[in-house]
C-alpha atoms as a PDB file:
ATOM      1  CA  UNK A   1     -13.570 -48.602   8.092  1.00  0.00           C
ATOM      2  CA  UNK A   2     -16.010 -46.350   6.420  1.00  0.00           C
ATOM      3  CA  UNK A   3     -16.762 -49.021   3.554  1.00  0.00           C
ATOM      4  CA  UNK A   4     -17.533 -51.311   6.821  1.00  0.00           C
ATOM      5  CA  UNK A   5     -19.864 -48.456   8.446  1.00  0.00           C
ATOM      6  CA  UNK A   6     -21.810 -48.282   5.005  1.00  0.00           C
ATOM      7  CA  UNK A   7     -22.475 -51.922   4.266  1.00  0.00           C
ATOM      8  CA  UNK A   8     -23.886 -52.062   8.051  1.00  0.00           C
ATOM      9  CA  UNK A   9     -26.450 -49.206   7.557  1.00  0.00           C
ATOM     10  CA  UNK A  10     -27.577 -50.730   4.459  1.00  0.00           C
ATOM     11  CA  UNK A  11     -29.015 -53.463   6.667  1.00  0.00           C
ATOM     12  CA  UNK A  12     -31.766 -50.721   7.624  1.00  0.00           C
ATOM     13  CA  UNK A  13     -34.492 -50.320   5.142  1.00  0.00           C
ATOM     14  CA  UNK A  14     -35.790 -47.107   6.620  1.00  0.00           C
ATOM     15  CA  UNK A  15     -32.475 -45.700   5.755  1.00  0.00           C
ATOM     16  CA  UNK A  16     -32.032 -46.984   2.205  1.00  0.00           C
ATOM     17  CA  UNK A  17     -35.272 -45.122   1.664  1.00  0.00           C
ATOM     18  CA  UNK A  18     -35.361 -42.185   2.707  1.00  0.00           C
ATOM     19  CA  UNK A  19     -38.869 -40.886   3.643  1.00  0.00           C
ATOM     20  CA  UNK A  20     -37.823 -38.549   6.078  1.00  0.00           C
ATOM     21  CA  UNK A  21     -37.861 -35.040   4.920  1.00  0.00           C
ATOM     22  CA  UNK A  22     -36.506 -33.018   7.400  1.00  0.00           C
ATOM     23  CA  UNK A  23     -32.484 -33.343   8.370  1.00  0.00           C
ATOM     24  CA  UNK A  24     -33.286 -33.792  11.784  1.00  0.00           C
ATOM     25  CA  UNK A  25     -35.091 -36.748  11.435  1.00  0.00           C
ATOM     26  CA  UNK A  26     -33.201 -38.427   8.828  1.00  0.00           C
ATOM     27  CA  UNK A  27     -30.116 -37.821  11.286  1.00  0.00           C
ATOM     28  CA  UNK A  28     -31.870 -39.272  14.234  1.00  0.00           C
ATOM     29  CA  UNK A  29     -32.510 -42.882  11.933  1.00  0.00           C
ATOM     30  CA  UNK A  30     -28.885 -42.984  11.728  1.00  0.00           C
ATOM     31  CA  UNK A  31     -28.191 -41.879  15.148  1.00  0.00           C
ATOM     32  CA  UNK A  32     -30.409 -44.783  16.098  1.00  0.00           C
ATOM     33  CA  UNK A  33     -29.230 -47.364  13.673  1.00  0.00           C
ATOM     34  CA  UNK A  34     -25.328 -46.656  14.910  1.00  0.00           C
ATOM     35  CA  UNK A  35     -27.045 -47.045  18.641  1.00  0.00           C
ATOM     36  CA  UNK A  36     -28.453 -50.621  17.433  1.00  0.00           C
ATOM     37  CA  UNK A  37     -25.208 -51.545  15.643  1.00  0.00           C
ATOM     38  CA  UNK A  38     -23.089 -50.687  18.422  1.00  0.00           C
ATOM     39  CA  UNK A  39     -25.054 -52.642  21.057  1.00  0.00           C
ATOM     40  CA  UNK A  40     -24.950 -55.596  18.827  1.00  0.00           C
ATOM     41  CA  UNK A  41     -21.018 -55.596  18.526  1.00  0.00           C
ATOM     42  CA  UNK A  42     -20.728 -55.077  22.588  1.00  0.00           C
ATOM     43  CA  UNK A  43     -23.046 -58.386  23.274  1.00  0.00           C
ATOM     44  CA  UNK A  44     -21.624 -60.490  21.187  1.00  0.00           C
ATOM     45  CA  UNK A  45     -20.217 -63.809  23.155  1.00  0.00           C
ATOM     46  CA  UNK A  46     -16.922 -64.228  22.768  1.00  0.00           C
ATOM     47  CA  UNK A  47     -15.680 -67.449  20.900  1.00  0.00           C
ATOM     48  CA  UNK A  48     -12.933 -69.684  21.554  1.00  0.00           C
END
């Protein structure tokens, strides 16, 4: 599950690198990529 979690942050460029040099903002980029990754999992359409 954590291998999955990794491979789907890599899809952000601002967090592969890191220009951010305070914690707080480097945490809020992944804060906010997990936000954008979870709202695309929620709406996807269901297939049958």
């Amino acid at each position: 599950m954590v291998e999955h979690a990794n491979a789907w942050l890599d899809g952000f460029k601002t967090l592969l690198v890191r220009y951010e040099t305070s914690v707080g903002n480097w945490l809020a980029w992944h804060w906010l990529a997990f936000v954008v990754i979870f709202l695309r999992k929620i709406n996807r359409k269901p297939t049958f």
